[in-house]
Protein backbone atom coordinates (compact mmCIF):
# COMPACT_ATOMS: atom_id res chain seq x y z
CA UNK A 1 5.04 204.01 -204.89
CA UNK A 2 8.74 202.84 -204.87
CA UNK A 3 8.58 199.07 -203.43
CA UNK A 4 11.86 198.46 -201.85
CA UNK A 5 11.14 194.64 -200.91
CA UNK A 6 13.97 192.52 -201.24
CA UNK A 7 15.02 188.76 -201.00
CA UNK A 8 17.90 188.21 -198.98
CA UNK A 9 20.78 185.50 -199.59
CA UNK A 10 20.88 183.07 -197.66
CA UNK A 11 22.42 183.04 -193.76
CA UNK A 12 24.26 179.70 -193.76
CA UNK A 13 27.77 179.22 -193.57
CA UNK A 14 29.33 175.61 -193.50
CA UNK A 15 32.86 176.14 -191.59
CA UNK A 16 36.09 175.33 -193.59
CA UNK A 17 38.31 172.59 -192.29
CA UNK A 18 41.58 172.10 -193.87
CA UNK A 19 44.09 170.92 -191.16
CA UNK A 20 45.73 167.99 -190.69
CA UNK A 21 44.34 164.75 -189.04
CA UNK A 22 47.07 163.24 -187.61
CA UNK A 23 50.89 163.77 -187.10
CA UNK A 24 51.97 160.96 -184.40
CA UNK A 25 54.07 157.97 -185.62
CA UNK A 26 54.76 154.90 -183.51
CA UNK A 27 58.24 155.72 -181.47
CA UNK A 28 58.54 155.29 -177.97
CA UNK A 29 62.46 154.60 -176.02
CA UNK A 30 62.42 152.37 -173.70
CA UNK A 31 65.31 150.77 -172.09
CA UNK A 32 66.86 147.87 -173.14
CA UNK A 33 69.40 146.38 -170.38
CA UNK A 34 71.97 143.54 -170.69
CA UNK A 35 72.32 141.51 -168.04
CA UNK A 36 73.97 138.21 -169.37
CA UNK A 37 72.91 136.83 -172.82
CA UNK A 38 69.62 138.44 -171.85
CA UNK A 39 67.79 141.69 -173.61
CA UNK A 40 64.88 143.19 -172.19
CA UNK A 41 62.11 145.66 -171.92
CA UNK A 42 60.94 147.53 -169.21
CA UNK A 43 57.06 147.19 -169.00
CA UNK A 44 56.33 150.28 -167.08
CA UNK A 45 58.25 152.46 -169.88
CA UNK A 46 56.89 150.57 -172.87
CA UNK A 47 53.15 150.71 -171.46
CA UNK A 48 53.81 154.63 -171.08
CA UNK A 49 54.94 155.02 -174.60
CA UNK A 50 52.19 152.95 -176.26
CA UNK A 51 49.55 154.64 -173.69
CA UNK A 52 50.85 158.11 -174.62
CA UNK A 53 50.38 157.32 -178.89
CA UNK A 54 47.06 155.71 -178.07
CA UNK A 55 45.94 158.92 -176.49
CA UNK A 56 47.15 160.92 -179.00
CA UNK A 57 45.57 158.92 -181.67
CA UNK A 58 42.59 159.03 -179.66
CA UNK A 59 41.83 162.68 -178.84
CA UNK A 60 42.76 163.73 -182.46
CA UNK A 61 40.39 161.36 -184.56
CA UNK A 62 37.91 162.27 -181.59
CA UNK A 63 38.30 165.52 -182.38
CA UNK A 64 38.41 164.73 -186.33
CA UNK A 65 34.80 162.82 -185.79
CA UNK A 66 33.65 165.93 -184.13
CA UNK A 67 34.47 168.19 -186.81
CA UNK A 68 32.78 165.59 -189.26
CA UNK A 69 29.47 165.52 -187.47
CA UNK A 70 29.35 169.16 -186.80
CA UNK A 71 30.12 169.75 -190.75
CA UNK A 72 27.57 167.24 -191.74
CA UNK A 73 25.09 168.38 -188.89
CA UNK A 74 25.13 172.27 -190.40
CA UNK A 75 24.41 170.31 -193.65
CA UNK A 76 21.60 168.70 -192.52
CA UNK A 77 20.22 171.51 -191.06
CA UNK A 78 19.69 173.52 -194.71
CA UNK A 79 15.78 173.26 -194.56
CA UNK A 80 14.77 172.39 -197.87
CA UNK A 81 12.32 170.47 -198.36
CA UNK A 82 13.12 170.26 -202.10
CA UNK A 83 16.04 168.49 -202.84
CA UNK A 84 17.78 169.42 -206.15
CA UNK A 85 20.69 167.28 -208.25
CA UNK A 86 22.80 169.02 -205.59
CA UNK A 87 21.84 168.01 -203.10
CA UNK A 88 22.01 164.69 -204.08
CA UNK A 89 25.52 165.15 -205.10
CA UNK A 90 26.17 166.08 -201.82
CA UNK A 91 24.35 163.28 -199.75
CA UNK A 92 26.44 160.78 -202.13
CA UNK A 93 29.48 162.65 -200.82
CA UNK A 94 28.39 162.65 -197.20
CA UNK A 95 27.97 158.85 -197.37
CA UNK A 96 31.41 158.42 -198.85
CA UNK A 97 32.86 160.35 -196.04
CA UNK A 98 30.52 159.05 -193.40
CA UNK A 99 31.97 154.66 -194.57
CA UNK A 100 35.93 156.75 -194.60
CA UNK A 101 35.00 157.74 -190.78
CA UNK A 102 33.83 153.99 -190.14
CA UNK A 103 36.97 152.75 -191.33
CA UNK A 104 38.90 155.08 -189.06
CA UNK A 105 37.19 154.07 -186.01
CA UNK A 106 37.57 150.38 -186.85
CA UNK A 107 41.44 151.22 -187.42
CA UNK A 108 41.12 152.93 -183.66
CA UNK A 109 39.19 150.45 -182.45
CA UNK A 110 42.81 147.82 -183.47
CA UNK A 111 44.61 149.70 -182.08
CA UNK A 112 43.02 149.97 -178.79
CA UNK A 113 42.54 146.58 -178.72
CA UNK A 114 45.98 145.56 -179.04
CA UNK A 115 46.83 148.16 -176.20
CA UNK A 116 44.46 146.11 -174.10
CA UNK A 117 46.30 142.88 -175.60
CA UNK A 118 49.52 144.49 -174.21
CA UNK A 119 48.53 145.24 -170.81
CA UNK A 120 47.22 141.42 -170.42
CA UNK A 121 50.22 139.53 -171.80
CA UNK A 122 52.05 141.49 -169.53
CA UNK A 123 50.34 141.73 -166.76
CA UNK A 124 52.29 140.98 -163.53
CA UNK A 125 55.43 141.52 -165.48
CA UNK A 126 57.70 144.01 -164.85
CA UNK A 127 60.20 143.40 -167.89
CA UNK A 128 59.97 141.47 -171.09
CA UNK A 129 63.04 139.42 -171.66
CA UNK A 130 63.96 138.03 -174.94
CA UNK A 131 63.13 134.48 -176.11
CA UNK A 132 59.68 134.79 -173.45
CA UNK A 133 56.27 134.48 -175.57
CA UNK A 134 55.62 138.00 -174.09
CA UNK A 135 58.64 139.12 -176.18
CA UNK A 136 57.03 137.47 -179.41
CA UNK A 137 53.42 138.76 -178.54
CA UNK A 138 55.55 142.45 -178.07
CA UNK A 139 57.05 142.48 -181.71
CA UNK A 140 53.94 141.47 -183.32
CA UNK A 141 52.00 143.84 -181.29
CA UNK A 142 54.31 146.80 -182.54
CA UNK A 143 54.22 145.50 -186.35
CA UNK A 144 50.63 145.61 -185.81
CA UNK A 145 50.57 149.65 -184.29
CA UNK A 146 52.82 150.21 -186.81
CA UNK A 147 50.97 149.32 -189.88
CA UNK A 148 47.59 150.76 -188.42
CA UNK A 149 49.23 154.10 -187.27
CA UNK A 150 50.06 154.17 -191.05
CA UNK A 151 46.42 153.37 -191.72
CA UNK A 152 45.52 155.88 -190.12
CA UNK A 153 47.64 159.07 -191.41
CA UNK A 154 46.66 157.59 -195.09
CA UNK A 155 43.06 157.20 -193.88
CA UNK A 156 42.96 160.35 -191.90
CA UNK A 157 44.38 162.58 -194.54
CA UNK A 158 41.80 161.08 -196.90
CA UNK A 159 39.32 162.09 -194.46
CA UNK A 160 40.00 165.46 -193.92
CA UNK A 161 40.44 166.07 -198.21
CA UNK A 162 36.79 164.51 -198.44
CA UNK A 163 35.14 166.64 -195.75
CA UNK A 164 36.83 169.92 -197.52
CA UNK A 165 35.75 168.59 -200.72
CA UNK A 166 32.30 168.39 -199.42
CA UNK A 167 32.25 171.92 -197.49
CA UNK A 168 33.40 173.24 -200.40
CA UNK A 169 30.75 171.89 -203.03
CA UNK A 170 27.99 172.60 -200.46
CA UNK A 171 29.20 175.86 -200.32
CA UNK A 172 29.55 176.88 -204.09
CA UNK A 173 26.15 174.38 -205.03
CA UNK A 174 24.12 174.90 -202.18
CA UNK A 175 24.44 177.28 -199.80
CA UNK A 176 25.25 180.38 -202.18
CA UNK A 177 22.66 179.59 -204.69
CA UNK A 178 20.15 179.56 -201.29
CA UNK A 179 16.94 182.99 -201.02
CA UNK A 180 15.75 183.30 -197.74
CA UNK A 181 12.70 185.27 -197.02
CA UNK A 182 12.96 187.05 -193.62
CA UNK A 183 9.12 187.39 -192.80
CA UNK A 184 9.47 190.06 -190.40
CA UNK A 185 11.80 192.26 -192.94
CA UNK A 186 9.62 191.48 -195.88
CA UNK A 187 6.53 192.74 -194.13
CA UNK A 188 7.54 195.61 -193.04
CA UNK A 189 9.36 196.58 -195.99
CA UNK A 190 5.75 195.86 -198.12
CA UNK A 191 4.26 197.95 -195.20
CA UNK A 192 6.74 200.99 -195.77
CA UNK A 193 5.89 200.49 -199.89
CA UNK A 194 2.26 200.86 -198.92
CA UNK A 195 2.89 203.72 -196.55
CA UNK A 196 4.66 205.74 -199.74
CA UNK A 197 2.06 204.79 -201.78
CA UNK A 198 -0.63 206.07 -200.22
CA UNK A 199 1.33 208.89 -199.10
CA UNK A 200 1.83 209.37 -203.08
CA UNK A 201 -2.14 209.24 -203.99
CA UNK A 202 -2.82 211.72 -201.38
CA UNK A 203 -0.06 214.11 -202.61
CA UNK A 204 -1.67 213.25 -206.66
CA UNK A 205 -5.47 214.08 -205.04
CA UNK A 206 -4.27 217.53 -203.83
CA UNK A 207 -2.21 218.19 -206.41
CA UNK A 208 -5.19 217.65 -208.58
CA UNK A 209 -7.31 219.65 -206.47
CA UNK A 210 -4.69 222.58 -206.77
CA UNK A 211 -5.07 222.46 -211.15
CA UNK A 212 -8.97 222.49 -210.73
CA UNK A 213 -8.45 226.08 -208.18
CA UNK A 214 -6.01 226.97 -210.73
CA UNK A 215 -8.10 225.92 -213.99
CA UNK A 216 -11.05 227.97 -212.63
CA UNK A 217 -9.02 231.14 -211.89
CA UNK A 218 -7.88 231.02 -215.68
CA UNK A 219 -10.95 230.12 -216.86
CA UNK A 220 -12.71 233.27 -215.19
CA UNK A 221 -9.78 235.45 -216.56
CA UNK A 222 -9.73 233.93 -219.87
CA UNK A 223 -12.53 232.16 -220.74
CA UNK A 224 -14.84 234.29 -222.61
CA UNK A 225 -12.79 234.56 -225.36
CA UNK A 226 -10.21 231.64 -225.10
CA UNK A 227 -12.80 228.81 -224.95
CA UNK A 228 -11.07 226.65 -227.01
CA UNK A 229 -7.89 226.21 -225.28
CA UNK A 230 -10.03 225.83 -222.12
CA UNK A 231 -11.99 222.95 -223.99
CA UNK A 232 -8.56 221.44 -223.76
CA UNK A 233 -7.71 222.64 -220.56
CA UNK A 234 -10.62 220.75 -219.06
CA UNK A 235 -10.41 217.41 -221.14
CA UNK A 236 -6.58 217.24 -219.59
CA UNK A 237 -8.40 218.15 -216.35
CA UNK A 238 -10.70 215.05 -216.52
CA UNK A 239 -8.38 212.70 -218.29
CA UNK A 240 -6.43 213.48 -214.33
CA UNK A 241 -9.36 212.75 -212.50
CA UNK A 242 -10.37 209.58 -214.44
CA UNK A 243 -6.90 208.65 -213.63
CA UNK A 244 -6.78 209.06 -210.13
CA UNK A 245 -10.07 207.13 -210.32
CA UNK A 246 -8.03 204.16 -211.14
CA UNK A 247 -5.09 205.17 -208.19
CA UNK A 248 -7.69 203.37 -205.62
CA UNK A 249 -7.67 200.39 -206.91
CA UNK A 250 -4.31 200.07 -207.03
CA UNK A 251 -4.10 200.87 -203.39
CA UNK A 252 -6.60 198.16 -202.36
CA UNK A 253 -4.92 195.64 -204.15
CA UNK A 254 -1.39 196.32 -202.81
CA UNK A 255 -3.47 196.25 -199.37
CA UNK A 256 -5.16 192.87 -199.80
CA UNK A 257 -1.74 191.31 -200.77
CA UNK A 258 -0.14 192.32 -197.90
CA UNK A 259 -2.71 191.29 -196.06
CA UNK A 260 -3.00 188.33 -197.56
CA UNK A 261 0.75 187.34 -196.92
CA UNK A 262 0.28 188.51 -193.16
CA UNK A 263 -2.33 185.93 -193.15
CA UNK A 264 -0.64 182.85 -194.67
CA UNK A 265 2.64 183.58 -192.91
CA UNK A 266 1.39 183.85 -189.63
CA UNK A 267 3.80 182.08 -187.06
CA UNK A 268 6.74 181.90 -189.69
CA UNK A 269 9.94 183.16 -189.34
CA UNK A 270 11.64 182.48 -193.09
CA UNK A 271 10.77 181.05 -196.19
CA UNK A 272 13.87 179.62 -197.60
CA UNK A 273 13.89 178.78 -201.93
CA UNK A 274 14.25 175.21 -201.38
CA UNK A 275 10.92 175.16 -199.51
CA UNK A 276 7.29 174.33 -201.03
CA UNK A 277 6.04 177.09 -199.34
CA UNK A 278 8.77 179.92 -201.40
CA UNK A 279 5.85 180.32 -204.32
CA UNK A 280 4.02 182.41 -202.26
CA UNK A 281 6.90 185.08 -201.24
CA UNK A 282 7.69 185.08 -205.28
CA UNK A 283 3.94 185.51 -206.08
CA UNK A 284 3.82 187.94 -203.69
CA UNK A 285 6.47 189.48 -204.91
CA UNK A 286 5.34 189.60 -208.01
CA UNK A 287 1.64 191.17 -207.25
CA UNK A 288 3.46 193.85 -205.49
CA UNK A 289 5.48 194.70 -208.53
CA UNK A 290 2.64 194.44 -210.52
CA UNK A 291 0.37 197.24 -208.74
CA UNK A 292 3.63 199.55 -208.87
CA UNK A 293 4.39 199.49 -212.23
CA UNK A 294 0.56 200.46 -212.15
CA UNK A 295 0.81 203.16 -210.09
CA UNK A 296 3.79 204.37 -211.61
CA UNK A 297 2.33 204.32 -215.25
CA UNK A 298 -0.55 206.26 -213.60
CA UNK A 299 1.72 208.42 -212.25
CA UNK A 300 3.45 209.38 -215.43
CA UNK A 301 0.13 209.79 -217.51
CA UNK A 302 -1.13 212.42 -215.04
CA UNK A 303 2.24 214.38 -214.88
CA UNK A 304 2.01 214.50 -218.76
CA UNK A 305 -1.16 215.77 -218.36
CA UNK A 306 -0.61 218.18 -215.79
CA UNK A 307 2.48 219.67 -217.95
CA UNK A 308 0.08 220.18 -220.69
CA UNK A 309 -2.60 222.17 -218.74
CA UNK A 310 0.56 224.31 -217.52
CA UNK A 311 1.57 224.88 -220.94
CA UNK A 312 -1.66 225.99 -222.48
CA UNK A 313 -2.20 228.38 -218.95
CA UNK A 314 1.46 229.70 -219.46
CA UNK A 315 0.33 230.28 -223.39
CA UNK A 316 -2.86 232.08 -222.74
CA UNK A 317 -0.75 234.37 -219.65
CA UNK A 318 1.92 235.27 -223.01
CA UNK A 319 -0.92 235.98 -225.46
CA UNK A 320 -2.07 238.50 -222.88
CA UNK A 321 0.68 240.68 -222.19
């Protein structure tokens, strides 16, 4: 028998993300006019600048968020059951990025809010003119988009360096180090092992058949006189049979193991190595290995005896010519 069952690696992947968070910084033109001693801003064209960063800032950390929960979603979705120093690692990093994602959606949620702040101070208004309380409100409402838009590039970037951090540990700690036991592929790889080997113990019956024809033609050529050697002959003869005696129980146990794991893994898909169930493909495993390296030494021990009955039938054949 020559078992070719094997454990595959595991199947996960956790994507790589690596790009930027967020290139916008707050500029919007608008146009000042003179008239007089008076300065002022249009509202329509500083409501479209401010509306046009706030979208920007918007769709990219919703889009950052995304990337976040779809990272920390494949994470979550490794099914062990077994959690190793690892994995604890990791959860510790996945909380540290999970408060850095809070802070940037409290940043967001600033900066939305003073948008909505701008659009009531100004309601009604069509300009802000200098020396108006809207014109105050307006410079502390950009000092304030300022300073968060800086937040939130330092922030962001932060972000994005944690969540490749943690891809990348999961990756090298985890996921790589992960066995997966495809049940379908593992049975019918035992079942092919099991085909071969009984394909094998048929092939050593005949064979063994084909000595004893062979034994008994010598032995009614030669044996009146060469009883010795055939004294020999014959022991080697039975030490093969007592052998292949010992082939069937190899056979049934290989059987009731594969039945066996039929049995216990009925209605599952994998066994992963992070799993309480993963003892029983390694046992498995093992119990198959065991009965080959049976069958195997059995093997051996009856082609060493076979060679020997050949050699003492090819002796007596050269004595006689």
């Amino acid at each position: 028998m020559h078992s070719t069952i094997a454990i595959c690696t595991s199947q996960f992947y956790i994507a790589t993300m690596n790009r930027p968070i967020l290139r916008c910084t707050f500029v919007y033109s608008c146009f000042i006019s003179l008239t007089g001693c008076k300065v002022y801003y249009t509202t329509s064209d500083v409501d479209s600048n401010l509306k046009s960063t706030l979208e920007q800032v918007n769709t990219t950390l919703t889009t950052l968020k995304a990337e976040v929960a779809q990272l920390e979603k494949q994470y979550r979705d490794i099914p062990c059951e077994l959690k190793s120093d690892a994995f604890k690692q990791a959860d510790g990093m996945m909380r540290e990025l999970d408060g850095d994602m809070h802070e940037l959606e409290q940043i967001k949620q600033t900066v939305n809010n003073d948008y909505q702040q701008f659009r009531a101070y100004t309601h009604g208004k069509s300009r802000i003119e200098s020396g108006t309380e809207e014109w105050s409100q307006l410079k502390q409402t950009k000092a304030r988009m300022k300073e968060s838009f800086e937040a939130l590039q330092t922030q962001g970037n932060s972000v994005v360096a944690e969540a490749t951090s943690f891809n990348t540990y999961v990756n090298t700690n985890i996921v790589s180090k992960l066995e997966v036991c495809e049940v379908k592929t593992y049975t019918k790889q035992f079942e092919t092992a099991l085909a071969t080997l009984n394909t094998n113990l048929l092939s050593a019956k005949k064979e063994a058949v084909q000595y004893e024809a062979e034994v008994n033609r010598a032995s009614a050529q030669y044996g009146a006189t060469e009883a010795p050697t055939f004294n020999q002959v014959n022991e080697h003869v039975r030490n093969i049979q007592s052998k292949l005696r010992e082939m069937d129980p190899v056979q049934r146990n290989a059987q009731r193991i594969l039945t066996e794991f039929k049995t216990k893994t009925s209605g599952i898909e994998r066994i992963y190595s992070c799993n309480s169930n993963w003892p029983l493909v390694s046992e498995t495993d093992k119990a198959i290995r065991e009965q080959e390296q049976l069958f195997q030494a059995i093997k051996a021990y009856i082609a060493q005896e076979s060679s020997a009955i050949e050699q003492l039938i090819a002796g007596l054949a050269k004595d006689r010519k």
